[in-house]
Protein backbone atom coordinates (compact mmCIF):
# COMPACT_ATOMS: atom_id res chain seq x y z
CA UNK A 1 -20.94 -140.77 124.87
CA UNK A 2 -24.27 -141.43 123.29
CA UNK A 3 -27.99 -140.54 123.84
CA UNK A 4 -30.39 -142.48 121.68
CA UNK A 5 -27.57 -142.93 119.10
CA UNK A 6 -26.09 -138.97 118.93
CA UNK A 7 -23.34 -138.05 120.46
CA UNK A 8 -23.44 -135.20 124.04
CA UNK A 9 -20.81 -133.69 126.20
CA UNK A 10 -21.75 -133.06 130.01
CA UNK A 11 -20.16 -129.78 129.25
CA UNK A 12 -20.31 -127.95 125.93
CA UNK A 13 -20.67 -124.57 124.28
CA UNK A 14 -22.43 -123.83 121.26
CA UNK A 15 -23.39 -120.64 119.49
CA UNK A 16 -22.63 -118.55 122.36
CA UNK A 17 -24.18 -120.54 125.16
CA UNK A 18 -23.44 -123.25 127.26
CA UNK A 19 -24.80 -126.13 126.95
CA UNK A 20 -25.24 -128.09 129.87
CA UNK A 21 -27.78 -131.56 130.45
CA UNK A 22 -30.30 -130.60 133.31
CA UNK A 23 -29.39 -133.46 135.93
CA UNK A 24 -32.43 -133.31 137.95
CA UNK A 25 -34.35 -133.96 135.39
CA UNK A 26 -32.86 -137.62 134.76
CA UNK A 27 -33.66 -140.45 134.56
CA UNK A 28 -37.14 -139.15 133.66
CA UNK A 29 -36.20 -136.40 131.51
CA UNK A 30 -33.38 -135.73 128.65
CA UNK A 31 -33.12 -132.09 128.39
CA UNK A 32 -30.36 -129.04 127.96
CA UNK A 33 -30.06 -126.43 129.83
CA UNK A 34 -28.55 -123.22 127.97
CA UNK A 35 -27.58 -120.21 129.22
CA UNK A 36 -24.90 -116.73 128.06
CA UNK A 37 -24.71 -115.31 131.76
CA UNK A 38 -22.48 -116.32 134.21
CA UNK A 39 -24.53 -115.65 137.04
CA UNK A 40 -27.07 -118.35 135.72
CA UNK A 41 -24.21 -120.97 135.41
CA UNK A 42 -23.06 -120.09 139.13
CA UNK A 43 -26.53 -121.15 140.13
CA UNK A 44 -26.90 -123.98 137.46
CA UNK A 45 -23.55 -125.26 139.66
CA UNK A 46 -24.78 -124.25 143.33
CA UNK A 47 -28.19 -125.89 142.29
CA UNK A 48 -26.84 -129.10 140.48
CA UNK A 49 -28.22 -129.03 137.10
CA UNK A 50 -24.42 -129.60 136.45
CA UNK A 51 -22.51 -131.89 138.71
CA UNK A 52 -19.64 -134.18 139.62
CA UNK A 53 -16.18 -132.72 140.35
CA UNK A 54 -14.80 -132.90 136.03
CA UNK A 55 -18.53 -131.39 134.74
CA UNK A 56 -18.44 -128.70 137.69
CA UNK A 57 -14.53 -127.81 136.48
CA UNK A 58 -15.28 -127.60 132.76
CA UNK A 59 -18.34 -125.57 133.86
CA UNK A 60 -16.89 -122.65 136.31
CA UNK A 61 -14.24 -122.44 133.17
CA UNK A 62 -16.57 -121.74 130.33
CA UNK A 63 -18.54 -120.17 132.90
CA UNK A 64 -15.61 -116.84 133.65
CA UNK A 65 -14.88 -117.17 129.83
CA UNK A 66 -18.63 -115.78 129.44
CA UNK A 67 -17.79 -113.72 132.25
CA UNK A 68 -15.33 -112.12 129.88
CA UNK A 69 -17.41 -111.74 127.03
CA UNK A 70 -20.13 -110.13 129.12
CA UNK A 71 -17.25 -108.11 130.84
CA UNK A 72 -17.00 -104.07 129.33
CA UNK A 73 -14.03 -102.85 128.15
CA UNK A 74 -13.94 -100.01 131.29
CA UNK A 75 -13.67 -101.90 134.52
CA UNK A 76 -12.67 -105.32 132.51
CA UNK A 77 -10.43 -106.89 135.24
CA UNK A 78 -12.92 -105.76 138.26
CA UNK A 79 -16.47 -107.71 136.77
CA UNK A 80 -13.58 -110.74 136.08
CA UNK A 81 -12.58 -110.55 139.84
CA UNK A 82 -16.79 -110.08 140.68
CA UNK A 83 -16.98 -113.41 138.36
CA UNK A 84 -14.96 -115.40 139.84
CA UNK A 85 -15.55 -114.68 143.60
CA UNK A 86 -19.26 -115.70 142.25
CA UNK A 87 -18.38 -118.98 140.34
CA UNK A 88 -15.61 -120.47 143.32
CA UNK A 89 -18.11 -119.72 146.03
CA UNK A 90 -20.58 -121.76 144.59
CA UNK A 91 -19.40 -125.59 146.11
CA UNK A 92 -16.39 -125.76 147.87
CA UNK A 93 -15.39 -129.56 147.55
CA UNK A 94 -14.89 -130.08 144.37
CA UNK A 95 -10.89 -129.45 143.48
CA UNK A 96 -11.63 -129.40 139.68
CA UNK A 97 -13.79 -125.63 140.16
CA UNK A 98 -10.81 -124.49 141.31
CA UNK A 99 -8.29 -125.36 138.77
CA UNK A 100 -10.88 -124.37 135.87
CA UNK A 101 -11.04 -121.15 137.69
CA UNK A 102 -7.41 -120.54 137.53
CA UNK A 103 -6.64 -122.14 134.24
CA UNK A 104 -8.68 -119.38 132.46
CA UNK A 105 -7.63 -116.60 134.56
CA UNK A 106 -4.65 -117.09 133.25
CA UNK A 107 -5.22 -117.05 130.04
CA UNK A 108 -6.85 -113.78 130.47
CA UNK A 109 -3.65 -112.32 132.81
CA UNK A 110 -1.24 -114.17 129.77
CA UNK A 111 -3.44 -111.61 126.82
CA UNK A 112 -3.10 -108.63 128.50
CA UNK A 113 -6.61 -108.17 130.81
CA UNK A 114 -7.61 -104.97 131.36
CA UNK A 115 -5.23 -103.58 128.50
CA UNK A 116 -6.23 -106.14 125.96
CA UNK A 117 -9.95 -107.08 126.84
CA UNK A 118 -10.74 -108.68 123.41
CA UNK A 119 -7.30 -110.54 123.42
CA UNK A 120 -8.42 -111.77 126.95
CA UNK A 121 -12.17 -112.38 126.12
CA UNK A 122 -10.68 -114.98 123.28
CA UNK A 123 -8.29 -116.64 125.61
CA UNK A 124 -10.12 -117.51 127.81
CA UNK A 125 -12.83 -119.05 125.84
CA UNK A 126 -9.56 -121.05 124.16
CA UNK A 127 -8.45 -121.90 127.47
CA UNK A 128 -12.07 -122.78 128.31
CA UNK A 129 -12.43 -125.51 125.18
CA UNK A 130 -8.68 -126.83 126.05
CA UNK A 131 -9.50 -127.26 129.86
CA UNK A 132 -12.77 -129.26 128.43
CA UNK A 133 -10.98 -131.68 126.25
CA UNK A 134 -8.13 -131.81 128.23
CA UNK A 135 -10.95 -133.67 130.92
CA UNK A 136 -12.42 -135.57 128.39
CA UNK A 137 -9.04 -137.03 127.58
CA UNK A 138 -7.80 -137.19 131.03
CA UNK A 139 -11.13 -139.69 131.59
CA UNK A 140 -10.58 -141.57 128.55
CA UNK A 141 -7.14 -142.63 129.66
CA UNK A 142 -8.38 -143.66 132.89
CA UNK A 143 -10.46 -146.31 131.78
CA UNK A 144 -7.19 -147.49 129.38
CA UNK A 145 -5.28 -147.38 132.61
CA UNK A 146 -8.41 -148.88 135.15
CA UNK A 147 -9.58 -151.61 132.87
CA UNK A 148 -6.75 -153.56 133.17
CA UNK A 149 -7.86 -154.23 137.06
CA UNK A 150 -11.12 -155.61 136.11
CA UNK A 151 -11.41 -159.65 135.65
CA UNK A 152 -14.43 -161.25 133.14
CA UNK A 153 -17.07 -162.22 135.05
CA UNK A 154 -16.30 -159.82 138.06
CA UNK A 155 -19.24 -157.84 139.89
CA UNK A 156 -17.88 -154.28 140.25
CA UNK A 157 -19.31 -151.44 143.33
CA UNK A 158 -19.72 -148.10 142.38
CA UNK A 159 -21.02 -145.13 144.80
CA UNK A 160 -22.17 -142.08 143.66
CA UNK A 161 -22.11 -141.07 139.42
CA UNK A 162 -18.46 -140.95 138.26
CA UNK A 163 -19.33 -141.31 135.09
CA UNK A 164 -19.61 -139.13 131.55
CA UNK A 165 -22.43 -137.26 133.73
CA UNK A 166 -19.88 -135.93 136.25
CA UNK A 167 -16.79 -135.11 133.81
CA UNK A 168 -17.01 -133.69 130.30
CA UNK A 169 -17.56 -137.28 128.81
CA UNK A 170 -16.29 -140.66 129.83
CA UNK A 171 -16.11 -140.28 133.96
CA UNK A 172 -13.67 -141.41 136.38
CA UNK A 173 -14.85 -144.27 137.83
CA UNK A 174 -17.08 -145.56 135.18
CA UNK A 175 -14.51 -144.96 132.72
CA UNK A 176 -12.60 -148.60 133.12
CA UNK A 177 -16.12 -150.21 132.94
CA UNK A 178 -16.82 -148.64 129.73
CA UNK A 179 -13.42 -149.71 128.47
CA UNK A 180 -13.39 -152.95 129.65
CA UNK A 181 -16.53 -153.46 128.17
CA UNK A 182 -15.34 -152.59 124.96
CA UNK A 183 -13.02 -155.04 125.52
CA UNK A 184 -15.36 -157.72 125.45
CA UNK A 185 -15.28 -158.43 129.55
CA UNK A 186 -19.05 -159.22 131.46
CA UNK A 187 -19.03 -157.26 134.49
CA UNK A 188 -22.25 -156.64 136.07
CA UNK A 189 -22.06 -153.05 138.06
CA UNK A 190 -23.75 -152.98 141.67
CA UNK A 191 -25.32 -149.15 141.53
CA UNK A 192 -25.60 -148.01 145.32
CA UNK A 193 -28.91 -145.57 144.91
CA UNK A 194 -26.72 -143.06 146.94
CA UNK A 195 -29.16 -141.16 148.93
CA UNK A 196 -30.28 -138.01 149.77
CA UNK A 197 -30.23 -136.98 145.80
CA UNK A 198 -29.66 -140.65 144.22
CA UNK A 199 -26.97 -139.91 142.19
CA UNK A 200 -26.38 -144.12 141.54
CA UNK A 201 -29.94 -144.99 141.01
CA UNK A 202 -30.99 -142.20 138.64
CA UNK A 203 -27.79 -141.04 136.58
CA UNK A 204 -25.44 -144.63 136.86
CA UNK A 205 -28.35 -147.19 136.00
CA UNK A 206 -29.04 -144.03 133.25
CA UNK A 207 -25.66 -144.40 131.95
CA UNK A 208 -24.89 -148.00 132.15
CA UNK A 209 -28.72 -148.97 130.49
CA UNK A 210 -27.65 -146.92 127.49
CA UNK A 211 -24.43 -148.89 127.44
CA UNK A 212 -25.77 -151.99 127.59
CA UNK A 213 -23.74 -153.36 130.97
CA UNK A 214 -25.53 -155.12 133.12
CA UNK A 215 -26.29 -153.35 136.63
CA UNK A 216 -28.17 -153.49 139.49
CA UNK A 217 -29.42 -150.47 141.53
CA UNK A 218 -28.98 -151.63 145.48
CA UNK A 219 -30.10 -149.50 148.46
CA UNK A 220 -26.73 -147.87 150.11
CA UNK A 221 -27.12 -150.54 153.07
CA UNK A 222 -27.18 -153.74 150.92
CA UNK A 223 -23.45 -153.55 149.76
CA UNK A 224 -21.85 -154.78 152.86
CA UNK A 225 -24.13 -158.18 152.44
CA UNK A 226 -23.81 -158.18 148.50
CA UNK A 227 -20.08 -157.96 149.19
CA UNK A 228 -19.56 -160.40 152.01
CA UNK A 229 -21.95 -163.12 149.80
CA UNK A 230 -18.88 -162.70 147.06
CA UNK A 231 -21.04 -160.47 144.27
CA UNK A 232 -18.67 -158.45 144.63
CA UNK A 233 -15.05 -158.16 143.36
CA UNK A 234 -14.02 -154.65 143.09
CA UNK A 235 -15.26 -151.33 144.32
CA UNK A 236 -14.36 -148.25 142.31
CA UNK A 237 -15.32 -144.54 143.12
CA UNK A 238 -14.42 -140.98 142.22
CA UNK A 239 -13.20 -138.44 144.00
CA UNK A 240 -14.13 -134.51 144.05
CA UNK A 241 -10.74 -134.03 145.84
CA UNK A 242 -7.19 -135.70 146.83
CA UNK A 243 -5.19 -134.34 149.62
CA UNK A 244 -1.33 -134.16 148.91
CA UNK A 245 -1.25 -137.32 151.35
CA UNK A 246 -3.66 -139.50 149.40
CA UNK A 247 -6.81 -139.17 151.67
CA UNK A 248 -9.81 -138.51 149.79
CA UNK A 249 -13.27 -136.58 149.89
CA UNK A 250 -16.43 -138.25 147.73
CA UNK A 251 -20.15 -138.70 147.92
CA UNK A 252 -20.91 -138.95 151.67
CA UNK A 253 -21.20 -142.94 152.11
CA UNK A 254 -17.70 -143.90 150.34
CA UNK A 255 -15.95 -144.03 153.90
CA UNK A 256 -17.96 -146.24 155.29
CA UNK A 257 -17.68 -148.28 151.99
CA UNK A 258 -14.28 -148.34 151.98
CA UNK A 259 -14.18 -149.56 156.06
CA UNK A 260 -16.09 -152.90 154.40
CA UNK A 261 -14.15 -153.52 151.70
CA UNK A 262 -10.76 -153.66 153.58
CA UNK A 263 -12.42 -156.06 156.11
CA UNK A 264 -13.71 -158.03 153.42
CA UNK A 265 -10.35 -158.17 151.58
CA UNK A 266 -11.63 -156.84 148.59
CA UNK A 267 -9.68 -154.03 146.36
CA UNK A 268 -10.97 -149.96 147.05
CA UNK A 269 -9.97 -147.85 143.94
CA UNK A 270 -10.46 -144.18 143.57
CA UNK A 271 -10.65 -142.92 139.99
CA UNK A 272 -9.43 -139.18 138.98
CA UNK A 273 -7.97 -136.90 137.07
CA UNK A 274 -5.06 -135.13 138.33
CA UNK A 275 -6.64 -131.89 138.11
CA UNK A 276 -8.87 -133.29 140.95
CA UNK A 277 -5.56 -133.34 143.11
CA UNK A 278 -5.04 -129.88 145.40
CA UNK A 279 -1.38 -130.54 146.28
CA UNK A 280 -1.19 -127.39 148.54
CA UNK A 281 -4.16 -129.53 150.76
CA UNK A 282 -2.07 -131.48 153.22
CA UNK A 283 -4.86 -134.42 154.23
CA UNK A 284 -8.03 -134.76 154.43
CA UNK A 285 -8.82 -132.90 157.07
CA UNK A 286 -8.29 -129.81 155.32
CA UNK A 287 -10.87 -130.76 152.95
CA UNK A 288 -13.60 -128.56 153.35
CA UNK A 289 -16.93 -130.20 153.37
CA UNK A 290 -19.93 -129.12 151.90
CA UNK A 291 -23.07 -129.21 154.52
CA UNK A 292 -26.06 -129.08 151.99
CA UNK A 293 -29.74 -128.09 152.71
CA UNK A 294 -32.17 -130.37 154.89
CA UNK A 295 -34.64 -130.08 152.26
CA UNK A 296 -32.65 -132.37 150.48
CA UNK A 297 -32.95 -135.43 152.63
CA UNK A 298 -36.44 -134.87 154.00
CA UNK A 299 -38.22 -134.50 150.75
CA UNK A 300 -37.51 -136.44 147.49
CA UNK A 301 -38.23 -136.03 144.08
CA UNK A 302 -39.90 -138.73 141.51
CA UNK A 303 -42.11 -139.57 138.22
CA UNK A 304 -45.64 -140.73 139.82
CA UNK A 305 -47.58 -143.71 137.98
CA UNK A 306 -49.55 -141.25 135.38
CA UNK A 307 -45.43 -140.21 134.45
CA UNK A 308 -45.62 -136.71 136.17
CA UNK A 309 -42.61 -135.36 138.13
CA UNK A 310 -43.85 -134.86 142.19
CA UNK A 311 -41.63 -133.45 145.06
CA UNK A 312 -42.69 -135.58 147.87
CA UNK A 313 -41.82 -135.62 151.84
CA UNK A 314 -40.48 -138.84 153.20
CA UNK A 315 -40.16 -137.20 156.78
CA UNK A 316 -42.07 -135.98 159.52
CA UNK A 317 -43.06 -132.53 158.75
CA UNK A 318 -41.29 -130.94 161.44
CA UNK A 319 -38.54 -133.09 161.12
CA UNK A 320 -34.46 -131.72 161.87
CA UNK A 321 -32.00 -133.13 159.36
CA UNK A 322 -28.56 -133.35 159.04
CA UNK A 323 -26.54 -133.19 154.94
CA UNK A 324 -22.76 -133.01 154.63
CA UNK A 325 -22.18 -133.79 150.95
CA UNK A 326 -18.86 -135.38 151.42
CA UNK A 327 -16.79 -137.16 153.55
CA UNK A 328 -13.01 -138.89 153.67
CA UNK A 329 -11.42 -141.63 153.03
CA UNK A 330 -8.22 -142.10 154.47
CA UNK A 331 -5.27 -142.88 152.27
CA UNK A 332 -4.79 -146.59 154.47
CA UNK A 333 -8.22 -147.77 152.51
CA UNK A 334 -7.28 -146.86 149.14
CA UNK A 335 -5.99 -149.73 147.01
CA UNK A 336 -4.97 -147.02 144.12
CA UNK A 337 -5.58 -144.08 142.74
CA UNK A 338 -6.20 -144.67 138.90
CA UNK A 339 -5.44 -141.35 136.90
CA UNK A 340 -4.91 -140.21 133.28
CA UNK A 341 -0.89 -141.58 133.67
CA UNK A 342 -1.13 -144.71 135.34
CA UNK A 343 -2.07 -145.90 138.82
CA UNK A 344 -0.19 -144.45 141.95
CA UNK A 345 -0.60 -145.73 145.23
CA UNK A 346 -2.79 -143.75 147.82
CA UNK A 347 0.59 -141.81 149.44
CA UNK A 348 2.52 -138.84 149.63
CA UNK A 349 5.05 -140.13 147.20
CA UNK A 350 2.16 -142.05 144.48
CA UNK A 351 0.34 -138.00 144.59
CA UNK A 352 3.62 -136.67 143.89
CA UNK A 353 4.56 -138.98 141.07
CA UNK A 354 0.43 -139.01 139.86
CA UNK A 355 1.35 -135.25 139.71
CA UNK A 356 4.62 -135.46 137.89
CA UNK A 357 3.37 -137.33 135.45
CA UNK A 358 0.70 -135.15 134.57
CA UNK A 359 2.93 -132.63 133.73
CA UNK A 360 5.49 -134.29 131.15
């Protein structure tokens, strides 16, 4: 995708470094973050400069392929085992960590490890790159798949960013939209702001301005009237995991979206690659959910009117609050899941045959 006419990757690595966009600096703020260390991409993850379930996967991959090349030649294996307990511990939602995790320590177990550490050091920075595109493909072929599901004229929900910001480019759930667009269909996208952090308002109405589609940031609250007054046609959302039954965990809010939409009759889609599937997860309540700080619901952080960035309370001072990250859908809500195959319905059998698929 594009910035101002030149092309970026969520996820990339140049000279040495990754390269990452600095998320909590947009909408305000274009910048990259950069770093050779992969103790400063496990906190680049835990803090959220990178996110969304694809960007975090692509990340925690080139981030133990660093690992490697950072690892000595004496004691290889042990600083890989240090660097990985380090990287998966940093959010524990997001499926996609997990198989980045394992797809390079693989590659480094396949060229020998400990016997072979610059064999292994090149490995997994291969497997790194190929677990990158692999996403960026993956999300591509989602929109192919997903567009077909969107009408002309249609006014489309989205919750959270599940676009080229949370994968390696393209996005899940933005994906059709993009494609569909291409295709010459008006859609107009209805951005829920998705507090505490505001993923929709400051990183969807981001990505869909410099697209060109027409949008509309709405407050969380407002979709169940925009939806019952008809503005809405079609709700589409990622997911940061997919229990081997179909349920799925997402931005806290989609639940509760998904509750509405039913009642209202109109179609619920969840948007994923299959590496965002854990198949050894049997529903949802497995899922483990990510409880994140306080902080980040009572204060908030915005450009003031003379364009300077200011972290500001919007609670009483001594104020408790409460911040899971996630929560689940059950598989009843879920119209389909769109992946890089096809679209499967939200069951046992449509994960197993999303998953076989994958693999051909």
């Amino acid at each position: 995708m594009n910035v101002d006419g030149k092309p970026f990757r969520t996820v990339d690595f140049k000279d040495g470094e990754l390269v990452l966009i600095d998320q909590p600096r947009l909408p305000h703020r274009f910048e990259l973050w950069r770093s050779s260390d992969y103790r400063e991409i496990a906190t680049a993850i835990s803090t959220m400069v990178v996110r969304g379930a694809g960007a975090i996967g692509a990340t925690g991959a080139y981030g133990l392929a660093i690992a490697a090349r950072q690892a000595p030649n004496q004691g290889f294996m042990s600083f890989i085992d240090e660097a990985e307990s380090v990287l998966s511990n940093t959010r524990p939602t997001a499926q996609n960590l997990f198989a980045g995790l394992s797809r390079v320590r693989k590659a480094i177990a396949e060229a020998g490890g400990e016997n072979a550490p610059q064999s292994s050091r090149e490995a997994a920075l291969n497997a790194a790159h190929e677990f990158a595109d692999r996403d960026a493909q993956n999300c591509q072929d989602i929109g192919r798949h997903g567009s077909v599901l969107l009408q002309d004229g249609w006014g489309v929900s989205t919750h959270c960013n599940a676009g080229w910001l949370a994968f390696v480019d393209w996005g899940s759930a933005l994906s059709p939209v993009y494609q569909a667009a291409r295709e010459g269909k008006r859609l107009k996208v209805f951005v829920d702001e998705t507090r505490p952090r505001g993923q929709g308002s400051r990183l969807t109405a981001w990505e869909l301005a410099g697209e060109g589609i027409e949008h509309a940031v709405i407050a969380d609250n407002a979709f169940a009237h925009l939806a019952a007054q008809g503005e809405i046609q079609a709700v589409i959302t990622g997911a940061d995991r997919v229990a081997a039954n179909g349920d799925v965990a997402n931005k806290i809010g989609t639940h509760g979206h998904a509750i509405i939409a039913r009642h209202l009759g109109i179609p619920f889609y969840v948007a994923l690659p299959s590496s965002t599937v854990d198949p050894d997860c049997p529903n949802g309540t497995a899922i483990p959910i990510e409880e994140r700080s306080g902080d980040e619901v009572r204060w908030t952080l915005g450009e003031d009117e003379d364009g300077e960035l200011r972290r500001v309370r919007t609670t009483p001072k001594d104020c408790q609050a409460r911040n899971p990250a996630f929560d689940v859908t059950p598989a009843e809500l879920i119209d389909g899941l769109i992946s890089e195959s096809g679209i499967y319905p939200a069951s046992s059998a449509g994960v197993r045959a999303l998953l076989g698929a994958s693999k051909r």
